[in-house]
N, C-alpha and C. Protein backbone atom coordinates (compact mmCIF):
# COMPACT_ATOMS: atom_id res chain seq x y z
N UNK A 1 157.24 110.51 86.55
CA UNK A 1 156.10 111.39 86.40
C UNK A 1 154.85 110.54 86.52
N UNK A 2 153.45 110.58 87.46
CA UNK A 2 152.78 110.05 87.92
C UNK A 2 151.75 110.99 88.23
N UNK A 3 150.37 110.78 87.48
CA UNK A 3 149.15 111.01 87.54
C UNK A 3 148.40 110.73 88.17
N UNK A 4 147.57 110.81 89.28
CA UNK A 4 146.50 110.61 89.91
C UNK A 4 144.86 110.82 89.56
N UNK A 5 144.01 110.14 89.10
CA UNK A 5 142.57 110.78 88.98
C UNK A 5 141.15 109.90 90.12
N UNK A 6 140.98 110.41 90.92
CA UNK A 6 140.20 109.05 91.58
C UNK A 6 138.63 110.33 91.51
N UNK A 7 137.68 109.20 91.47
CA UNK A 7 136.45 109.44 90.90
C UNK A 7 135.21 108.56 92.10
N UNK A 8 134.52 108.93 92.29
CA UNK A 8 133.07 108.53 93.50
C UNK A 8 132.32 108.20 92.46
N UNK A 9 131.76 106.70 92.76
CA UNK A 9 130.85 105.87 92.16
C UNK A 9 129.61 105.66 93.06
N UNK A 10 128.80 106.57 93.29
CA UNK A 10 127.50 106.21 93.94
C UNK A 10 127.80 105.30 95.07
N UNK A 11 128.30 105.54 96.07
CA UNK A 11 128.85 104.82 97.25
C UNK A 11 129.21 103.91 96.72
N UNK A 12 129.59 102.94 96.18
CA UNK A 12 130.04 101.69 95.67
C UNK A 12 131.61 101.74 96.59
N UNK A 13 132.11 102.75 96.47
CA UNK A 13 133.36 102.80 96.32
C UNK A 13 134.41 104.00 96.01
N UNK A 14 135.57 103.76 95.22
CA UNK A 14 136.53 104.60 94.59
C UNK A 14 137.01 103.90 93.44
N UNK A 15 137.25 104.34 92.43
CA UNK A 15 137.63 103.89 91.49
C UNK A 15 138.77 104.95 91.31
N UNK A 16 140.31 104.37 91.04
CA UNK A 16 141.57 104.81 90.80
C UNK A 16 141.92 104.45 89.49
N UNK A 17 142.20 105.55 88.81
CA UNK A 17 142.73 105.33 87.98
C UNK A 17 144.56 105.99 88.35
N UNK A 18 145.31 105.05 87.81
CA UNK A 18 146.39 105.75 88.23
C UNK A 18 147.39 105.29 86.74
N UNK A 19 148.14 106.46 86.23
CA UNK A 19 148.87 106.32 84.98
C UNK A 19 150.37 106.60 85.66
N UNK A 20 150.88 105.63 84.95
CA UNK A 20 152.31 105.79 85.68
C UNK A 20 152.99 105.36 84.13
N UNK A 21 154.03 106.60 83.95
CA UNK A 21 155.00 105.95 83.26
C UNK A 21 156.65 105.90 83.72
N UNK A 22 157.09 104.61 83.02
CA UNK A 22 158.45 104.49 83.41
C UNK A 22 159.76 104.47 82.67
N UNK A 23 160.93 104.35 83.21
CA UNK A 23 161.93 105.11 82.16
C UNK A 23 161.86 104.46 80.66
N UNK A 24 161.83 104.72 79.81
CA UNK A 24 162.12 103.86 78.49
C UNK A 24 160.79 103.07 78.18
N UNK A 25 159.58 102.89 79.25
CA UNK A 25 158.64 101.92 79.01
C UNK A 25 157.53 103.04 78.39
N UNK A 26 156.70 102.24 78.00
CA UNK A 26 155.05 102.87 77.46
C UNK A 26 154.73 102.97 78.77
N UNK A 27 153.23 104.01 78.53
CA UNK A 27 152.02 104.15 79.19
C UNK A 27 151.64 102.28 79.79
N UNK A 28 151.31 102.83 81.62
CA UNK A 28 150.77 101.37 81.28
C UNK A 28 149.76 101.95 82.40
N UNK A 29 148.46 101.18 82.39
CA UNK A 29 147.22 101.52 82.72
C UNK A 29 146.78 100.69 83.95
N UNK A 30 146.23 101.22 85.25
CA UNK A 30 145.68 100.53 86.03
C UNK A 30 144.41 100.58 86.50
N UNK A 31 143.69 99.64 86.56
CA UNK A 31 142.27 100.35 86.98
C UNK A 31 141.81 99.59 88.86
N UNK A 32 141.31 99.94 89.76
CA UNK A 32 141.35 99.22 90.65
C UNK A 32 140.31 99.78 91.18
N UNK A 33 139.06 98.58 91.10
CA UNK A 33 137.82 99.04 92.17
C UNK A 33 138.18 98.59 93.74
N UNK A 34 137.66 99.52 93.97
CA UNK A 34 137.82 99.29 95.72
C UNK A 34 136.55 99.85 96.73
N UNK A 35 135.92 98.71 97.10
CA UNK A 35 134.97 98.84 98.29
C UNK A 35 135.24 99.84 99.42
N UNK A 36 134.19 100.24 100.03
CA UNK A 36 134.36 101.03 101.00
C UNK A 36 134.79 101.01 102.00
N UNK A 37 135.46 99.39 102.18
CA UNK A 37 135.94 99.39 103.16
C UNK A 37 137.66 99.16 102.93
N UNK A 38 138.53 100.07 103.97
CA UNK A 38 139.77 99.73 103.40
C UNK A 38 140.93 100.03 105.04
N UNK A 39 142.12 99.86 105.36
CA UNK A 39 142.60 100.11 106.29
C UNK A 39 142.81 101.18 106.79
N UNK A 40 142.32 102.71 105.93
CA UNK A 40 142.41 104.34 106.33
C UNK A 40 141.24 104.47 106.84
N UNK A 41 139.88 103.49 106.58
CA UNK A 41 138.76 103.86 107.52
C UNK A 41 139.03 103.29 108.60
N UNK A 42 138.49 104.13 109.26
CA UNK A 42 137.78 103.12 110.80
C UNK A 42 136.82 102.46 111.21
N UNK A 43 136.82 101.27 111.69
CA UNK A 43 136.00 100.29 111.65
C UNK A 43 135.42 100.38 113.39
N UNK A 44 133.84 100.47 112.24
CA UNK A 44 133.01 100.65 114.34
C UNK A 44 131.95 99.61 114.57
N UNK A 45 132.44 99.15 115.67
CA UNK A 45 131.46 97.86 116.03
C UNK A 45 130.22 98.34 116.45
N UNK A 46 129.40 97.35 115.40
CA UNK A 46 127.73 97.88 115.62
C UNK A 46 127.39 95.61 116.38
N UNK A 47 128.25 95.95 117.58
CA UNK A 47 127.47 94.68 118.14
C UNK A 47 126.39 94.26 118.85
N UNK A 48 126.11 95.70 119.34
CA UNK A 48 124.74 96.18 120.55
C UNK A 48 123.90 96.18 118.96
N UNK A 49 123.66 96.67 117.98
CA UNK A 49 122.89 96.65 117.40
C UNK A 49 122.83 95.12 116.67
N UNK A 50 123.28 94.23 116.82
CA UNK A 50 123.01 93.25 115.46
C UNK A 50 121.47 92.28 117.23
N UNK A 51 120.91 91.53 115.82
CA UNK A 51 120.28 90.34 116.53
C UNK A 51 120.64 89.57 117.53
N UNK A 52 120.39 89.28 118.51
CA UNK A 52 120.78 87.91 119.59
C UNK A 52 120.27 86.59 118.90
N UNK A 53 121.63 85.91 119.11
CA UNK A 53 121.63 84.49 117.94
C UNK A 53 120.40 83.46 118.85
N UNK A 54 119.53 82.39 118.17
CA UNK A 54 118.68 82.25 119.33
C UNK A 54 118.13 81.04 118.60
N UNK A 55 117.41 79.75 118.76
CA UNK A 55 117.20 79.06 117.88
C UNK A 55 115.54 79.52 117.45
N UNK A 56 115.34 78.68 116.65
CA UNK A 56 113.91 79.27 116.15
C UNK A 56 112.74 78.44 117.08
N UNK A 57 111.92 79.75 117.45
CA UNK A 57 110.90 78.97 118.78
C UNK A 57 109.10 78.59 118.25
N UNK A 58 109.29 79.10 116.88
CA UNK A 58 108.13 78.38 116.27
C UNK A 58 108.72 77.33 115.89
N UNK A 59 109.78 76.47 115.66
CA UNK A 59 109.93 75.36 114.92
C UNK A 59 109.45 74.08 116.05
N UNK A 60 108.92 73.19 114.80
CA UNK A 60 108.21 72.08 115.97
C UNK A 60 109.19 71.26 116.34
N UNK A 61 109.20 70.69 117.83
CA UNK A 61 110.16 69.30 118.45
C UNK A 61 110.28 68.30 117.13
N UNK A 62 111.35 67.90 117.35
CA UNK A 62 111.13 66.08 116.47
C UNK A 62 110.44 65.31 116.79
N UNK A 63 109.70 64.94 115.97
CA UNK A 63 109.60 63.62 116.37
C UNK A 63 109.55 62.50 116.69
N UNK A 64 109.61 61.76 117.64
CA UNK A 64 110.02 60.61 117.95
C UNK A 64 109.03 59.35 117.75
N UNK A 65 109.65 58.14 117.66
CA UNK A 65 108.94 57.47 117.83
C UNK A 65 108.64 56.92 119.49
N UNK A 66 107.75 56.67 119.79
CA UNK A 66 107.48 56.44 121.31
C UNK A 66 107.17 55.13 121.57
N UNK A 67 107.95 54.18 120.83
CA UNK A 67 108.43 52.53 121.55
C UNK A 67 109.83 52.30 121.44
N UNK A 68 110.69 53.43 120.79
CA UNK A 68 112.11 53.18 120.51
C UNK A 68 112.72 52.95 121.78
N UNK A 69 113.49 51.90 122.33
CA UNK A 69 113.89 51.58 123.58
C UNK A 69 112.72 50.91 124.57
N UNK A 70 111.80 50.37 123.67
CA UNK A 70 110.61 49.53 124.57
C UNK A 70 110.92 47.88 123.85
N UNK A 71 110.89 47.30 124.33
CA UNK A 71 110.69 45.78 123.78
C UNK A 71 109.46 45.36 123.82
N UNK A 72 109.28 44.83 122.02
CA UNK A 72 107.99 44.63 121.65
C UNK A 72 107.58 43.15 121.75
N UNK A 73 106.24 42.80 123.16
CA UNK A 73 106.34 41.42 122.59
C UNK A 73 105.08 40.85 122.66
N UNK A 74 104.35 39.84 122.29
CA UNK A 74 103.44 39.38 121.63
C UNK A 74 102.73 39.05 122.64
N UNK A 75 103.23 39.31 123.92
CA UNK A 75 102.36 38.84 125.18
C UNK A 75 101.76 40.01 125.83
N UNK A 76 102.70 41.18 125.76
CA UNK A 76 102.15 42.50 126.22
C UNK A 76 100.42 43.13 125.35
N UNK A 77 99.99 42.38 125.76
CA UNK A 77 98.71 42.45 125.11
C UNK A 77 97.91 43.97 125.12
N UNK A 78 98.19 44.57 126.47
CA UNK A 78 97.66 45.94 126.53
C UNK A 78 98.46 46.82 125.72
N UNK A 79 100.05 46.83 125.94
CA UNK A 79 100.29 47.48 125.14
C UNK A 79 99.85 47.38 123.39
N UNK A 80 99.97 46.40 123.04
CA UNK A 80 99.55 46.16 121.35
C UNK A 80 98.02 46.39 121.26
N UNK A 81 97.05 46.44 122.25
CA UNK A 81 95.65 46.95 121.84
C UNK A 81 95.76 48.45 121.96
N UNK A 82 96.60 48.91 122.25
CA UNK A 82 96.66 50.19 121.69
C UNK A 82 96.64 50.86 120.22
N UNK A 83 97.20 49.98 119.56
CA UNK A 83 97.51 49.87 118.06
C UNK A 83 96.35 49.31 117.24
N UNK A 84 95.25 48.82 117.82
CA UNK A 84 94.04 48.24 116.90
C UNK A 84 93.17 49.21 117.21
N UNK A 85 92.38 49.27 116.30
CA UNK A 85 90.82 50.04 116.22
C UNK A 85 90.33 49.13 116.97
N UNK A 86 89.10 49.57 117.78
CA UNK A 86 88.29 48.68 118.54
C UNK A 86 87.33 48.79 117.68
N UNK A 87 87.05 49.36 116.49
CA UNK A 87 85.50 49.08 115.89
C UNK A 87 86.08 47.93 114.67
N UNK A 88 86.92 48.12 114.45
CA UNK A 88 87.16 46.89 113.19
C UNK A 88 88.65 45.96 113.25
N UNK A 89 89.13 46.13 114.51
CA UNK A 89 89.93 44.80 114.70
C UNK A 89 91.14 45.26 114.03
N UNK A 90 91.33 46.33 113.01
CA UNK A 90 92.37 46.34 112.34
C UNK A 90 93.44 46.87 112.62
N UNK A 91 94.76 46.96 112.10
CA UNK A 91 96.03 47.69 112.99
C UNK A 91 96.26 48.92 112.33
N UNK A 92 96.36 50.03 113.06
CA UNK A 92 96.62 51.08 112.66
C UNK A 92 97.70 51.35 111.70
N UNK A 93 97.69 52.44 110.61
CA UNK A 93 99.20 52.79 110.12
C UNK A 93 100.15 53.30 110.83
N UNK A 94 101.24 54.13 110.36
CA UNK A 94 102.32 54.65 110.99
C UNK A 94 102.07 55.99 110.90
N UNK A 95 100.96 56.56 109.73
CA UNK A 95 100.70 57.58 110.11
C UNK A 95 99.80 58.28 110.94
N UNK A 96 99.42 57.29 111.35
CA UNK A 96 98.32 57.44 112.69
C UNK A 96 99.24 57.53 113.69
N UNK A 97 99.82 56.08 114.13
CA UNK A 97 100.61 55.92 115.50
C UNK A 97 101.97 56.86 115.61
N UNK A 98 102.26 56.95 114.59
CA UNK A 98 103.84 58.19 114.41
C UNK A 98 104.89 56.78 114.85
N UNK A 99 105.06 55.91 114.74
CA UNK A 99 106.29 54.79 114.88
C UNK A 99 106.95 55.05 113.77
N UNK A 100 108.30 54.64 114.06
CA UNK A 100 109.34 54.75 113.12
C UNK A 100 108.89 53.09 112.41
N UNK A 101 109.50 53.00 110.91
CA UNK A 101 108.96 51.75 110.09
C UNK A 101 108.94 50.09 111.02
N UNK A 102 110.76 50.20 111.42
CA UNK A 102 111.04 49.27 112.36
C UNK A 102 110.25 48.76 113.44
N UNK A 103 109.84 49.67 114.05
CA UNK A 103 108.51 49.24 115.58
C UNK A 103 107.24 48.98 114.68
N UNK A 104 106.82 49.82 113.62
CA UNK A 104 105.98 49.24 113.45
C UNK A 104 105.77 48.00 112.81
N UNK A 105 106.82 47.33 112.01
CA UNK A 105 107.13 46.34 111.43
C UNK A 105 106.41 45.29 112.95
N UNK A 106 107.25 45.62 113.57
CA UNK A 106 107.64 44.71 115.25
C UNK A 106 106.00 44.87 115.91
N UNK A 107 105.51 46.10 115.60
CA UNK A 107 103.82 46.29 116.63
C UNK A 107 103.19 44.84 115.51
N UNK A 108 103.32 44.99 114.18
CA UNK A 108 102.32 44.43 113.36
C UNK A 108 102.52 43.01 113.78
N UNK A 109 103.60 42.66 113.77
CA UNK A 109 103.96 41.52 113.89
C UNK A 109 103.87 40.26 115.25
N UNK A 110 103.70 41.29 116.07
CA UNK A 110 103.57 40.92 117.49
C UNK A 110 101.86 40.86 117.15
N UNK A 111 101.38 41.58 116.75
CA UNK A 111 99.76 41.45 117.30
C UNK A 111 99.15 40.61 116.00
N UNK A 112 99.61 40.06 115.57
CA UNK A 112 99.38 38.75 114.25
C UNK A 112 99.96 37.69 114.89
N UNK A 113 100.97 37.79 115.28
CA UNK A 113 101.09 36.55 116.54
C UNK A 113 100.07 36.49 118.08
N UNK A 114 100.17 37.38 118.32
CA UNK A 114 98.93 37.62 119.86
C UNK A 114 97.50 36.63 119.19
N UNK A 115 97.06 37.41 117.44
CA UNK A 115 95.74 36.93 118.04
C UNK A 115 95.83 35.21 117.47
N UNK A 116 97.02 34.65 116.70
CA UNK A 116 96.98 33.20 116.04
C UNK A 116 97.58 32.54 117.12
N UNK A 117 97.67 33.05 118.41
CA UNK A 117 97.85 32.29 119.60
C UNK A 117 96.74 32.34 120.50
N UNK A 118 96.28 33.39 120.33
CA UNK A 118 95.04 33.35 121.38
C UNK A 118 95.38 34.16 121.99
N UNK A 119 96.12 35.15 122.69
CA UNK A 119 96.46 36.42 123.45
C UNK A 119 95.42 37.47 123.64
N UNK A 120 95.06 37.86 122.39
CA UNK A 120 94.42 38.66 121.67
C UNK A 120 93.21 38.63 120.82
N UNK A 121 91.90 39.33 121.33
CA UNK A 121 90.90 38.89 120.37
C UNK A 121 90.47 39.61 119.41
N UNK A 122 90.53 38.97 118.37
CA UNK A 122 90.51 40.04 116.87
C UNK A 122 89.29 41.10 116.02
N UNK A 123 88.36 40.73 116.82
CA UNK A 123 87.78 41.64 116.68
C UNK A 123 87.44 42.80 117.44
N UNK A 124 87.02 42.53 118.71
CA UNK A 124 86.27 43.21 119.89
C UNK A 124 88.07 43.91 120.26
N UNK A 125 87.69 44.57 121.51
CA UNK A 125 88.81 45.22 121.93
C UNK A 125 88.08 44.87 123.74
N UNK A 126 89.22 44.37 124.47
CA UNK A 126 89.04 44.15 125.67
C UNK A 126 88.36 45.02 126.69
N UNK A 127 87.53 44.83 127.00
CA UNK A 127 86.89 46.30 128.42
C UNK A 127 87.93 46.58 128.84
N UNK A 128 88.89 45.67 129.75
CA UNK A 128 89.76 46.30 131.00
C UNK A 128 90.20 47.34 130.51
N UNK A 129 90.85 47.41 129.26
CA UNK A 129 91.93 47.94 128.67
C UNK A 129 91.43 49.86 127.97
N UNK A 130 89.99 49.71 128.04
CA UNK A 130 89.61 50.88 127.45
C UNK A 130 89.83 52.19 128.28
N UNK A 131 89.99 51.90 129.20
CA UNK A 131 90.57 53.13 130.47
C UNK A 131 91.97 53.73 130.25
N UNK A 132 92.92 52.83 129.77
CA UNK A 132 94.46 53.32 128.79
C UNK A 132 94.73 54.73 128.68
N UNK A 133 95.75 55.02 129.28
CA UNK A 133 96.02 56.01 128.16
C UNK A 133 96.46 56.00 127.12
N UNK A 134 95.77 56.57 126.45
CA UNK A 134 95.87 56.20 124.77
C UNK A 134 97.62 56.86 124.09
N UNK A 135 98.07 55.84 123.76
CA UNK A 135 99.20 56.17 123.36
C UNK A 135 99.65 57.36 122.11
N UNK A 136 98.44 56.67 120.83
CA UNK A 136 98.32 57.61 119.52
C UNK A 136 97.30 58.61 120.12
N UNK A 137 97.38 59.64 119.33
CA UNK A 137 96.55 60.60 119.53
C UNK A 137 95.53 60.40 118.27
N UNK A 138 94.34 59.70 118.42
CA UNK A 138 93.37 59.47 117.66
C UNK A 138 92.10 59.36 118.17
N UNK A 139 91.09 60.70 117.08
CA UNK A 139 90.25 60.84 117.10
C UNK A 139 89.06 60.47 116.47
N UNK A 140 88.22 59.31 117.02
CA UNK A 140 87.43 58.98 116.36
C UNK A 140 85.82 59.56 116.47
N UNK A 141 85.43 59.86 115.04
CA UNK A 141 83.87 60.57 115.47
C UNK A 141 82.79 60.34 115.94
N UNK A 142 82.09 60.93 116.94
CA UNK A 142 80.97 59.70 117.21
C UNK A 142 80.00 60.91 117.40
C-alpha cells in the first residue's frame, strides 16, 4: 500500500513526498527535492540564442619589453642615448622606458660604462642623434 502526494514549489521544482509501507516494517519517510530539470522533460537547445564566445576587445595588448632579443652594448651609443634625458644627463626609469628589470639593469649598465670610457657624453646629448626615433614614448614640456 503506497501513497503519493507531490506539491509545486514556486518553480523551484517538485517536491515528493512519497510514504511507503512494508510488510512487517514501520512507516518510513522520503522526501526528495527535484529541479526542473529531469529525463520526462524535453530538453531544447537555445544555441542560436546564447553569446558568440569572443575574446575581450577592450582589453589592452601586453606589454612588452622592446630590447628583449636585442643585445645590449656599451658601444651602441645611439641606441643607449635613447635612455638619457638630454636636459640632465640622467637615465631614465623603467617606468618611463617600459623595459623589463633585466634590460634595464643591462641599459644602466652599458651607459655607465659608455660615458667612463668616453663613448658617451654625460651631460649634453649628441645633435646627430636627436632626429631618432624615439624609442620611449616621452613627453617633455616646453
Amino acid at each position: 500500500m503506497a501513497a503519493a502526494l507531490v506539491v509545486s514549489s514556486r518553480g523551484w521544482g517538485k517536491l515528493r513526498q512519497i510514504l511507503a509501507a512494508g510488510k512487517g516494517a514501520g512507516a518510513s519517510c522520503a522526501v526528495l527535492w527535484r529541479r526542473g530539470c529531469s529525463s520526462q522533460q524535453e530538453h531544447v537547445s537555445h544555441n542560436e540564442d546564447l553569446p558568440i564566445q569572443m575574446e575581450n576587445p577592450y582589453k589592452d595588448p601586453p606589454k612588452r619589453c622592446v630590447l628583449c632579443g636585442i643585445n645590449v652594448d656599451y658601444k651602441n651609443v645611439q641606441l643607449l642615448s635613447q635612455f638619457v634625458s638630454p636636459y640632465t644627463g640622467r637615465i631614465y626609469g623603467r617606468h618611463i622606458t617600459g623595459l623589463c628589470g633585466k634590460k634595464q639593469k643591462e641599459i644602466s649598465k652599458a651607459i655607465k660604462r659608455a660615458h667612463v670610457i668616453g663613448f658617451m657624453p654625460v651631460v649634453y646629448k649628441d645633435p646627430t642623434f636627436l632626429n631618432d626615433p624615439k624609442i620611449c614614448d616621452i613627453r617633455h614640456p616646453e
